[in-house]
C-alpha atoms as a PDB file:
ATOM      1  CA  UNK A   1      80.972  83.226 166.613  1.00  0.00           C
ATOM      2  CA  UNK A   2      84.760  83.729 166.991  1.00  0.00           C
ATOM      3  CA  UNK A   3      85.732  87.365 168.556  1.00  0.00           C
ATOM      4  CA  UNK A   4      88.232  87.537 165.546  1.00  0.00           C
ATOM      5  CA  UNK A   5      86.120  87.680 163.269  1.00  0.00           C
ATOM      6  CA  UNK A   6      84.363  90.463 164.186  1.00  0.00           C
ATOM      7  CA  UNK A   7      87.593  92.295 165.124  1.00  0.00           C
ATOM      8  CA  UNK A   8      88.459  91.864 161.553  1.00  0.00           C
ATOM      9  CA  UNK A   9      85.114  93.245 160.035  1.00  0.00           C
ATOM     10  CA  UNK A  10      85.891  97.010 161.915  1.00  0.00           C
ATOM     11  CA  UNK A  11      89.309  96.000 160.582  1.00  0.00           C
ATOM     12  CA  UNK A  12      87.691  96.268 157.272  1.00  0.00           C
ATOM     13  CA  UNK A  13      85.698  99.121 158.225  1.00  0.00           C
ATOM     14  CA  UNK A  14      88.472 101.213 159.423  1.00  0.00           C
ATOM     15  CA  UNK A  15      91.088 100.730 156.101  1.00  0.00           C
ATOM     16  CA  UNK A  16      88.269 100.988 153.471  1.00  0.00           C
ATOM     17  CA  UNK A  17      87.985 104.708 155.314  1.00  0.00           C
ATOM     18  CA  UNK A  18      91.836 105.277 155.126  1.00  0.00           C
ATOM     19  CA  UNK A  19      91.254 104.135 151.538  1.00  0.00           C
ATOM     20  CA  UNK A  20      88.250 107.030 151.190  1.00  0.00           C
ATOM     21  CA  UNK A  21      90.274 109.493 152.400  1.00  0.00           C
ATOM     22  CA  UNK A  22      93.258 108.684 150.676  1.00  0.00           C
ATOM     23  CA  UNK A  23      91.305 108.823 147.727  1.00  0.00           C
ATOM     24  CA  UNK A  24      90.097 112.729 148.177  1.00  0.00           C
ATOM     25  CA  UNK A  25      93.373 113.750 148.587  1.00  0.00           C
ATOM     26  CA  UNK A  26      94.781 112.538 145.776  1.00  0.00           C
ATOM     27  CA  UNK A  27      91.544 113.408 143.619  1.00  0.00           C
ATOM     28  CA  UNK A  28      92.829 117.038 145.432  1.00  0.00           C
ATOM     29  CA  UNK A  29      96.659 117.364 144.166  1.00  0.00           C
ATOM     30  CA  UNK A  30      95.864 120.343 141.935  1.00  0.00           C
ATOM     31  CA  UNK A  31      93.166 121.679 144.197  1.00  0.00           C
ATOM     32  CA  UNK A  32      94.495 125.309 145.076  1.00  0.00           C
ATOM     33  CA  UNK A  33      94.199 125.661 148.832  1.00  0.00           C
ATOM     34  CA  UNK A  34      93.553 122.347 149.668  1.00  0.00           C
ATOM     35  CA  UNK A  35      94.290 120.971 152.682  1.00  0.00           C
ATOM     36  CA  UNK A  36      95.316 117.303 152.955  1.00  0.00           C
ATOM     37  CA  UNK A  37      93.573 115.023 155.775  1.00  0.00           C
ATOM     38  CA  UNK A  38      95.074 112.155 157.821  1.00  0.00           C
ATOM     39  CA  UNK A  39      93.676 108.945 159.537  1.00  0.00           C
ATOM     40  CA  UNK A  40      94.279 107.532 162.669  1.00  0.00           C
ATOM     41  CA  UNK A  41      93.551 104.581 163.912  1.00  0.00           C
ATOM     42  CA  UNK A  42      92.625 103.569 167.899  1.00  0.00           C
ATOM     43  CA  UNK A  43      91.461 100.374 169.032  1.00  0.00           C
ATOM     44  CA  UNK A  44      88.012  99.517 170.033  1.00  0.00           C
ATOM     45  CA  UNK A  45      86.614  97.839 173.373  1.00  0.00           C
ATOM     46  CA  UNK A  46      88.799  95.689 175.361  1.00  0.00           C
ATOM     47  CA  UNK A  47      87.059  92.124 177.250  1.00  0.00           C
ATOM     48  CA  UNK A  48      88.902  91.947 180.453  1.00  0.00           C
ATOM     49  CA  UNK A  49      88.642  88.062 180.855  1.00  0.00           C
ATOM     50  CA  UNK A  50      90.298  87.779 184.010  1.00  0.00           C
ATOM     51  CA  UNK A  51      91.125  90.646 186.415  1.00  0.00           C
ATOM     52  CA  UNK A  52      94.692  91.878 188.107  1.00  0.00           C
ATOM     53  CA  UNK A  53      95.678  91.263 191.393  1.00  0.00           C
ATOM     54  CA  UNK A  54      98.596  92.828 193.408  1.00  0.00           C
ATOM     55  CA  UNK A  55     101.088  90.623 195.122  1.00  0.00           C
ATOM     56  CA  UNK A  56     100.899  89.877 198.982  1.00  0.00           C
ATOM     57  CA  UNK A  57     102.745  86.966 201.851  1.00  0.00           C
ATOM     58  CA  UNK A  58     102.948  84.153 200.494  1.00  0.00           C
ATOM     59  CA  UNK A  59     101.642  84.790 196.495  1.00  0.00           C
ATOM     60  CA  UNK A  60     102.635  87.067 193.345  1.00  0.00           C
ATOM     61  CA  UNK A  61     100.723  88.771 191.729  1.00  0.00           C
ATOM     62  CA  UNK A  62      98.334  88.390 188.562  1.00  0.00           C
ATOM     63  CA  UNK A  63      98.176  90.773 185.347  1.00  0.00           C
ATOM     64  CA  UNK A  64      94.633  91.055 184.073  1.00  0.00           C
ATOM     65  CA  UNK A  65      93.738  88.913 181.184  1.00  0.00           C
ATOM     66  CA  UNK A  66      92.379  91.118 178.376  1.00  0.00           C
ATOM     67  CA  UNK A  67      90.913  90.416 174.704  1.00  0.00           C
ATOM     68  CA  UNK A  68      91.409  93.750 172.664  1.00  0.00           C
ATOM     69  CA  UNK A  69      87.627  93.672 170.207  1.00  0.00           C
ATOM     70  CA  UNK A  70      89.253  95.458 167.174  1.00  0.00           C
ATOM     71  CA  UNK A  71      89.918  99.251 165.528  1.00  0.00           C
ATOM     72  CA  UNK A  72      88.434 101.640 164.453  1.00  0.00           C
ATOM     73  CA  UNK A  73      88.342 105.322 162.683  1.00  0.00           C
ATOM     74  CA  UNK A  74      89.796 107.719 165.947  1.00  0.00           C
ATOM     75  CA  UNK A  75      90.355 110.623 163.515  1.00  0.00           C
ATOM     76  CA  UNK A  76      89.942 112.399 160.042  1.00  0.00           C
ATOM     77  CA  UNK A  77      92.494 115.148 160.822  1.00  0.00           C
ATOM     78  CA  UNK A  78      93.391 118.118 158.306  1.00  0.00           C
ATOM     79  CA  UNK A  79      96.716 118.647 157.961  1.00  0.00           C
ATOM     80  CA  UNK A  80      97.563 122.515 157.461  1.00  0.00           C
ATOM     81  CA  UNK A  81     100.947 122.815 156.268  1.00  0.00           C
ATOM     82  CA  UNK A  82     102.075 125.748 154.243  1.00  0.00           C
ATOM     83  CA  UNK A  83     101.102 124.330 149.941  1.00  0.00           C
ATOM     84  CA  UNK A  84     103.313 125.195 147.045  1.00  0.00           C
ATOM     85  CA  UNK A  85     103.217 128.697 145.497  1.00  0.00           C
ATOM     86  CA  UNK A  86     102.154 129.016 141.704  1.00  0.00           C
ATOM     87  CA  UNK A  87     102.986 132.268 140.103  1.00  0.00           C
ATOM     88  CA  UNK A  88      99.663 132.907 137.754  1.00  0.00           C
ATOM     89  CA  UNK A  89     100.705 137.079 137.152  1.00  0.00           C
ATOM     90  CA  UNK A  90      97.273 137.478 137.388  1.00  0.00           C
ATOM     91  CA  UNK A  91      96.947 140.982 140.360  1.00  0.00           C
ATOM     92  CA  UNK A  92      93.961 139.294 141.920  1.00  0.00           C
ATOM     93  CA  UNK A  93      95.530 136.004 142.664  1.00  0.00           C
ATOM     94  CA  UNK A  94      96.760 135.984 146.347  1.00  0.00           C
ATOM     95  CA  UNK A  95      98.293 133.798 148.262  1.00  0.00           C
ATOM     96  CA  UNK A  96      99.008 133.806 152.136  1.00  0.00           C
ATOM     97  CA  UNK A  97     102.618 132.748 153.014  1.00  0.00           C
ATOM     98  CA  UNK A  98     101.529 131.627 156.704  1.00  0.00           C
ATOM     99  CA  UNK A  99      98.543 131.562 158.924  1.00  0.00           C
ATOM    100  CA  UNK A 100      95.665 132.313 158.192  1.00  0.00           C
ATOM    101  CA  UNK A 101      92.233 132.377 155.710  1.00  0.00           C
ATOM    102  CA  UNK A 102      90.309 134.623 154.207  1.00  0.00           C
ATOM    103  CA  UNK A 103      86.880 135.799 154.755  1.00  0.00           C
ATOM    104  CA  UNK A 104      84.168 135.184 152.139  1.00  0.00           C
ATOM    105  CA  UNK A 105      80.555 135.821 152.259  1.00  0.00           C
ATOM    106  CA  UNK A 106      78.041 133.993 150.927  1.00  0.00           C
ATOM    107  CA  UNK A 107      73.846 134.056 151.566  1.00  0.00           C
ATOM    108  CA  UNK A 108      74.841 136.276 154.238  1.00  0.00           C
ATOM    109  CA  UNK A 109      77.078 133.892 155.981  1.00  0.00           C
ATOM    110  CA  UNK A 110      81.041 134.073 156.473  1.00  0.00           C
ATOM    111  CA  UNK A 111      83.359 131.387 155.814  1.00  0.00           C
ATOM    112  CA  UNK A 112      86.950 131.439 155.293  1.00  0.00           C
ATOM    113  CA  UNK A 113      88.916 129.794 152.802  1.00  0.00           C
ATOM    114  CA  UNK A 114      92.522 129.517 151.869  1.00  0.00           C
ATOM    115  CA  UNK A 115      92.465 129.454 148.090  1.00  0.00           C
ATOM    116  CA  UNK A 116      92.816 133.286 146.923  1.00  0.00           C
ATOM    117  CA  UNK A 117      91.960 133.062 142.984  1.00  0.00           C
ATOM    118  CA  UNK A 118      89.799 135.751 143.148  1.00  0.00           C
ATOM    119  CA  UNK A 119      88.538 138.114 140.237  1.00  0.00           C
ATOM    120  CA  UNK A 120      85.775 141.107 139.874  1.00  0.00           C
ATOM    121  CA  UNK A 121      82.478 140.240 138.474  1.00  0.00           C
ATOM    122  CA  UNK A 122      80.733 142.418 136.812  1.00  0.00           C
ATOM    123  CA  UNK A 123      80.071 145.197 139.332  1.00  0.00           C
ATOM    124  CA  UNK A 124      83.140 144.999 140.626  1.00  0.00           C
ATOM    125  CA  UNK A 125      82.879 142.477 143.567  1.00  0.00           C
ATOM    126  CA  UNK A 126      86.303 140.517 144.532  1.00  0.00           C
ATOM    127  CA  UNK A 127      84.303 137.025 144.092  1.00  0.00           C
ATOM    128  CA  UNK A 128      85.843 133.917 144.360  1.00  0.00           C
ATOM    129  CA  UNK A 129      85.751 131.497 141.401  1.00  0.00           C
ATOM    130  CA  UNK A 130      81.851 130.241 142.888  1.00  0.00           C
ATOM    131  CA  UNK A 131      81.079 133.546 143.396  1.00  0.00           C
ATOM    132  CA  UNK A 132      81.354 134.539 147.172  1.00  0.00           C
ATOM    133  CA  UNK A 133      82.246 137.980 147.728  1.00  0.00           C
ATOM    134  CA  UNK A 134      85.236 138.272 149.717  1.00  0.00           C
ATOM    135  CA  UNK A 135      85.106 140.573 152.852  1.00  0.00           C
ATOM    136  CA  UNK A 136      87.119 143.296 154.200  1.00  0.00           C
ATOM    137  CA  UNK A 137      86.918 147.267 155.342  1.00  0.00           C
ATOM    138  CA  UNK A 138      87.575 150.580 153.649  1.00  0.00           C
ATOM    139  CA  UNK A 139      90.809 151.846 153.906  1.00  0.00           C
ATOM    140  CA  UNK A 140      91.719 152.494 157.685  1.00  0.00           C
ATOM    141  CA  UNK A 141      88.587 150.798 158.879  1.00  0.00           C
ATOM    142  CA  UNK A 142      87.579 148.523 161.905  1.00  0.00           C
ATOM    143  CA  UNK A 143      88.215 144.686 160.444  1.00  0.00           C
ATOM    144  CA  UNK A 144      86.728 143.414 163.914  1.00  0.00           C
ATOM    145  CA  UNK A 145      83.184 145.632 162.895  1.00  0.00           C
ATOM    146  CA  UNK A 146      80.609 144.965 160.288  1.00  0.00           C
ATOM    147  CA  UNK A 147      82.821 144.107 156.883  1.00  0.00           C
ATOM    148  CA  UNK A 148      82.011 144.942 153.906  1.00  0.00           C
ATOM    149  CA  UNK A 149      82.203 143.712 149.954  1.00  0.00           C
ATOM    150  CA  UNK A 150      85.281 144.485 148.262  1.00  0.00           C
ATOM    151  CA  UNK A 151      83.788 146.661 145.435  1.00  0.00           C
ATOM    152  CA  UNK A 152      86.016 148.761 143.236  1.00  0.00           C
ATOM    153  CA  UNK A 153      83.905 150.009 140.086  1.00  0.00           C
ATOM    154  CA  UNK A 154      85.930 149.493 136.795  1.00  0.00           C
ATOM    155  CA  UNK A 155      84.810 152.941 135.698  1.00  0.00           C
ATOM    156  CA  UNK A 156      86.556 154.935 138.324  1.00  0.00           C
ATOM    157  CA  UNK A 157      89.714 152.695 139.407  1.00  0.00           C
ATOM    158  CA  UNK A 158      92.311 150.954 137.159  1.00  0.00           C
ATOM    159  CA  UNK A 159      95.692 148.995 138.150  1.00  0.00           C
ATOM    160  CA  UNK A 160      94.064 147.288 141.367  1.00  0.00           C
ATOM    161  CA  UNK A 161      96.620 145.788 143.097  1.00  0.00           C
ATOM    162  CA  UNK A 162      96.641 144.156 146.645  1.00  0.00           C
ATOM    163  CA  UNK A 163      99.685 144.308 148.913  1.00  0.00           C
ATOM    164  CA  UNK A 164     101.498 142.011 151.059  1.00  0.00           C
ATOM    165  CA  UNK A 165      99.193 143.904 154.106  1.00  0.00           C
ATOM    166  CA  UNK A 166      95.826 143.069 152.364  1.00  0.00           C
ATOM    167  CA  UNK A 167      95.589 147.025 151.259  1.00  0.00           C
ATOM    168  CA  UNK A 168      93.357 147.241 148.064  1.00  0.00           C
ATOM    169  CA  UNK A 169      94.868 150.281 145.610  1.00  0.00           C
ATOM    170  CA  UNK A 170      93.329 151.495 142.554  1.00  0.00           C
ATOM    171  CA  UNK A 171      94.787 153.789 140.594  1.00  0.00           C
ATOM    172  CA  UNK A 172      92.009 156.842 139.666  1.00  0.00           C
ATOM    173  CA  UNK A 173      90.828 156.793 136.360  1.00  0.00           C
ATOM    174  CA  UNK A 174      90.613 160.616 136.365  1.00  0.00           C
ATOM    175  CA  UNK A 175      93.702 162.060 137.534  1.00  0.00           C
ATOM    176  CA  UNK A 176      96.056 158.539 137.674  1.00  0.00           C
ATOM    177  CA  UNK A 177      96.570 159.281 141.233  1.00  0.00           C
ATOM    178  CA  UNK A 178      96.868 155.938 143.078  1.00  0.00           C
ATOM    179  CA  UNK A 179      94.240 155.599 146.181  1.00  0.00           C
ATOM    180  CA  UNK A 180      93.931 152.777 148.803  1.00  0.00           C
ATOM    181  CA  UNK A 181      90.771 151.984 148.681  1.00  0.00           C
ATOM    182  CA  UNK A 182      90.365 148.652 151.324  1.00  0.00           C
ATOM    183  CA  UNK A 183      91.488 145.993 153.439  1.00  0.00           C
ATOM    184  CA  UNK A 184      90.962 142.496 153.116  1.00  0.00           C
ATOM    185  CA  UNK A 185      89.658 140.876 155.978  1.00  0.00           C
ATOM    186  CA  UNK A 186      92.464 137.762 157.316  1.00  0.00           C
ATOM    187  CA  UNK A 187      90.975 134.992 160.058  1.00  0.00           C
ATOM    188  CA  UNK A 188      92.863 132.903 162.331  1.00  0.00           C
ATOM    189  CA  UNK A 189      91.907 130.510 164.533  1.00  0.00           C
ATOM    190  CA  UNK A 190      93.573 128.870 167.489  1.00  0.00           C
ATOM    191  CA  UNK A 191      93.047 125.605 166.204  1.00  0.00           C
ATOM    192  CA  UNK A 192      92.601 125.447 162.677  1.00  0.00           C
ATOM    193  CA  UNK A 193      91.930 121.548 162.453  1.00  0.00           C
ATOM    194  CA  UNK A 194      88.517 122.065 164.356  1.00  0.00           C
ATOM    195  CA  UNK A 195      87.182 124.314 161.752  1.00  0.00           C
ATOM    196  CA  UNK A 196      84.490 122.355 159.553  1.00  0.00           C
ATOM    197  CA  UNK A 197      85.228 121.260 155.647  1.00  0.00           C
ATOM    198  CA  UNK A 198      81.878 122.395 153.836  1.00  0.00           C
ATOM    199  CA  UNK A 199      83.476 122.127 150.329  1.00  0.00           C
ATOM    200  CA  UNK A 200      84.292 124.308 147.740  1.00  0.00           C
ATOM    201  CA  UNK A 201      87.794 125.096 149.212  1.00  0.00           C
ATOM    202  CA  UNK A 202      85.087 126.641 152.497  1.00  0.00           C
ATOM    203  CA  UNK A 203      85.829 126.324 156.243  1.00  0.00           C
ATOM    204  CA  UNK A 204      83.328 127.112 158.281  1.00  0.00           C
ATOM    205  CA  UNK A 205      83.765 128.276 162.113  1.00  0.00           C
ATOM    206  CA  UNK A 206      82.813 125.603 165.230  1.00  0.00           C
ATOM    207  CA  UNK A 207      83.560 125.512 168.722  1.00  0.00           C
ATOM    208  CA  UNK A 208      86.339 123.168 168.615  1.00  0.00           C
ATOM    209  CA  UNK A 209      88.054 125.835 166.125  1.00  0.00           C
ATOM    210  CA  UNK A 210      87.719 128.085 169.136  1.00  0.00           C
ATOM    211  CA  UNK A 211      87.715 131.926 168.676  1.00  0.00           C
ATOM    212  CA  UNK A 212      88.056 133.400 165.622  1.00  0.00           C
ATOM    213  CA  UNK A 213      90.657 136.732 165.326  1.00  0.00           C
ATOM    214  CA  UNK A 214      89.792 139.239 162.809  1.00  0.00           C
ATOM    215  CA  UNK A 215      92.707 141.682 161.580  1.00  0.00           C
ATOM    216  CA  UNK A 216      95.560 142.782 158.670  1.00  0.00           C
ATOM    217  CA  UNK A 217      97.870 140.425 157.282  1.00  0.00           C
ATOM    218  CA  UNK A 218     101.069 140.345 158.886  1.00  0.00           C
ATOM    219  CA  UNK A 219      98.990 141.104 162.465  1.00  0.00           C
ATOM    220  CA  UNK A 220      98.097 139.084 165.170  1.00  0.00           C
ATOM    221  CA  UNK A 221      99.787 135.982 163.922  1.00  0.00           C
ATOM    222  CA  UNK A 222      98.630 135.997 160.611  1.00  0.00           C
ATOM    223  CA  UNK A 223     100.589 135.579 157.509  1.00  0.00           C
ATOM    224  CA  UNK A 224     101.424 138.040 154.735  1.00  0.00           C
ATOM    225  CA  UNK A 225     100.087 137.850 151.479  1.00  0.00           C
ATOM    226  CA  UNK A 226     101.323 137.631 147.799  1.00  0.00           C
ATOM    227  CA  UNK A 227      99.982 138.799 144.744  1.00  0.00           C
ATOM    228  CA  UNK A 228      99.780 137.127 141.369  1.00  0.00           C
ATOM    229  CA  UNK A 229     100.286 133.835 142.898  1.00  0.00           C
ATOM    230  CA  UNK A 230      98.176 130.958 144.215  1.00  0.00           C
ATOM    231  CA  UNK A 231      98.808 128.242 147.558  1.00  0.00           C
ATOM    232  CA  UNK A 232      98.247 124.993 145.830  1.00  0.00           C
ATOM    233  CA  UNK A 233      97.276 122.044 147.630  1.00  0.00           C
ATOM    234  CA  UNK A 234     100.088 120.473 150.303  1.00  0.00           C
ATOM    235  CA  UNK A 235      98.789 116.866 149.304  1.00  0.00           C
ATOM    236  CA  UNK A 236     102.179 114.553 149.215  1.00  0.00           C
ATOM    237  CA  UNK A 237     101.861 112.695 146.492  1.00  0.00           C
ATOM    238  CA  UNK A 238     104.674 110.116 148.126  1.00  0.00           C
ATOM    239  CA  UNK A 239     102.725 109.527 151.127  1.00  0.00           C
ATOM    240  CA  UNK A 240      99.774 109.027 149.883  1.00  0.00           C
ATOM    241  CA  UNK A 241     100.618 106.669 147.719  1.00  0.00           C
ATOM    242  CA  UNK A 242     102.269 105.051 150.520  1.00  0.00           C
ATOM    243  CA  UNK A 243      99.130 105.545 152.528  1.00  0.00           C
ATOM    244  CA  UNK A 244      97.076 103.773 149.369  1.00  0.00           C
ATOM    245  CA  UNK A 245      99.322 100.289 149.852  1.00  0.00           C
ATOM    246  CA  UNK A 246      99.335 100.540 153.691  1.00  0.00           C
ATOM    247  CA  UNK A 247      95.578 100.835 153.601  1.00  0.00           C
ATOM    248  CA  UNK A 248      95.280  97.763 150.581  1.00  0.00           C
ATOM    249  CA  UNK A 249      97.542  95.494 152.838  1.00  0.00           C
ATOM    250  CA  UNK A 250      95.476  96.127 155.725  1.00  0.00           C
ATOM    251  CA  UNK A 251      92.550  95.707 153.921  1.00  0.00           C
ATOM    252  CA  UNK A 252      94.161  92.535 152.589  1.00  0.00           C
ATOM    253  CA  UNK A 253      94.802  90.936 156.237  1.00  0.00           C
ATOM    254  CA  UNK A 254      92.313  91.574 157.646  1.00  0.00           C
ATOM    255  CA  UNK A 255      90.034  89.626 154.875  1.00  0.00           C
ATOM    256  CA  UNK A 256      92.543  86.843 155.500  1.00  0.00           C
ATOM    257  CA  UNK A 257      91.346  86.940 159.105  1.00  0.00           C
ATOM    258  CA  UNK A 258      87.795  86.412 158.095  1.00  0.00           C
ATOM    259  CA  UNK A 259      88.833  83.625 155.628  1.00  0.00           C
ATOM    260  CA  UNK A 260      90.849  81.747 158.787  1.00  0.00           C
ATOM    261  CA  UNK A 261      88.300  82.211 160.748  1.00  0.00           C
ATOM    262  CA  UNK A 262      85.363  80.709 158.568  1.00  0.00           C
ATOM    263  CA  UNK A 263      87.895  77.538 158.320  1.00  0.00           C
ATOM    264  CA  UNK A 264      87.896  77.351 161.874  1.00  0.00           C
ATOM    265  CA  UNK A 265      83.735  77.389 162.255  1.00  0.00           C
ATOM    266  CA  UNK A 266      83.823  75.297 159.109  1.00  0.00           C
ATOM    267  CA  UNK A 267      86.267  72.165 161.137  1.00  0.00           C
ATOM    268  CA  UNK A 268      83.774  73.339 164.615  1.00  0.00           C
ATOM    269  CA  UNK A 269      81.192  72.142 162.022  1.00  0.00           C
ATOM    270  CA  UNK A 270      82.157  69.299 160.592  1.00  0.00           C
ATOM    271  CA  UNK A 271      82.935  67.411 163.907  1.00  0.00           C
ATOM    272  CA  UNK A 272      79.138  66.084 163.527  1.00  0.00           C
ATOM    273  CA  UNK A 273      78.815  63.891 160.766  1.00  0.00           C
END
């Protein structure tokens, strides 16, 4: 069989998965917090048919003779530029203008996410819209420690606002005397595209992500934060539409190549009659 076609089968292969992940991200537009991924491409084995040889008396020398075997998928990066800001009004809407996510817990295990519509359920748990209870410290606590739920019982604490510093304040039902009351809990990582997509706007920590740092907003490299509004997702719609006929043409050629080739082994054929 011919090496081209072959090369143009993980041709196929690797545009129908720029075509997949083009897909998600524009399925994603209106996703708040969503992070848009890339493909790239990197070419498969190479055949060296004939070897290199330097140049000595008498002779020059020879460049190797190489056959590349085709492409394939090299990466599925995320791309984590800053998203637009919508202004909901709502106090428990936050956004984080920078690095950064925040730290959720759910079944006992943290993850970290960068969407921040957040409300209080029913006994007063900052949840996110699937229920994981965002994490954080009382008032002048240790972030780095054992974090906590955000709970602030309705009965007790009205007006809860959160500040550009992650600082919870209620104001006391009882007197009207505001009181800060916690502090969300902000993650950075020092590289945020090895940290593993486990849906639902969740990242969850690996080693590739390296080690995670725990502390305020505004600290250690991480961004602020600001209420009543929400990061929506960074997906360009431009690019990915130019992505989605980059990816079709490709697509496109590389069937050609197929086609070509089957004429070839069709003539290879037909020289016995």
């Amino acid at each position: 069989m011919l090496r081209s076609m072959f090369s143009a089968v993980s041709g196929l292969r690797a545009h129908q998965t720029m075509m997949d992940v083009t897909g998600n991200n524009v399925a994603n537009v209106n996703t708040a917090g969503f992070k848009a991924t890339r493909t790239t491409f990197q070419e498969t084995l190479t055949q060296l048919v004939r070897g290199g040889t330097a140049g000595g008396e008498g002779a020059g020398g020879v460049n190797p003779m190489q056959l590349g075997l085709g492409s394939a998928v090299g990466a599925t990066d995320m791309v984590f530029t800053q998203g637009a800001s919508q202004t909901t009004g709502r106090p428990t809407d936050v956004a984080i203008q920078g690095d950064g996510f925040f730290v959720v817990n759910s079944g006992g295990e943290e993850f970290y996410t960068r969407a921040g519509a957040f409300s209080f359920d029913s006994v007063g748990n900052l949840v996110t819209p699937a229920g994981e209870r965002v994490q954080g410290a009382v008032a002048g606590g240790d972030l780095t420690g054992a974090r906590v739920d955000i709970n602030v019982p309705p009965e007790e604490y009205t007006d809860v606002t959160i500040g550009a510093n992650g600082t919870v304040t209620g104001r006391r039902t009882d007197d009207g005397t505001l009181e800060e009351l916690f502090e969300l809990a902000m993650a950075r990582f020092p590289n945020n595209e090895g940290l593993e997509r486990v849906g639902g706007g969740l990242f969850r920590d690996s080693p590739a992500a390296g080690e995670v740092i725990i502390s305020n907003a505004g600290t250690e490299g991480l961004g602020n934060l600001q209420a009543g509004t929400l990061e929506m997702s960074n997906v360009d719609l431009a690019q990915e539409f130019t992505n989605l006929i980059l990816s079709q043409r490709g697509f496109q050629a590389n069937s050609r190549t197929i086609t070509t080739s089957d004429e070839l082994l069709q003539e290879l054929v037909n020289l016995k009659r």
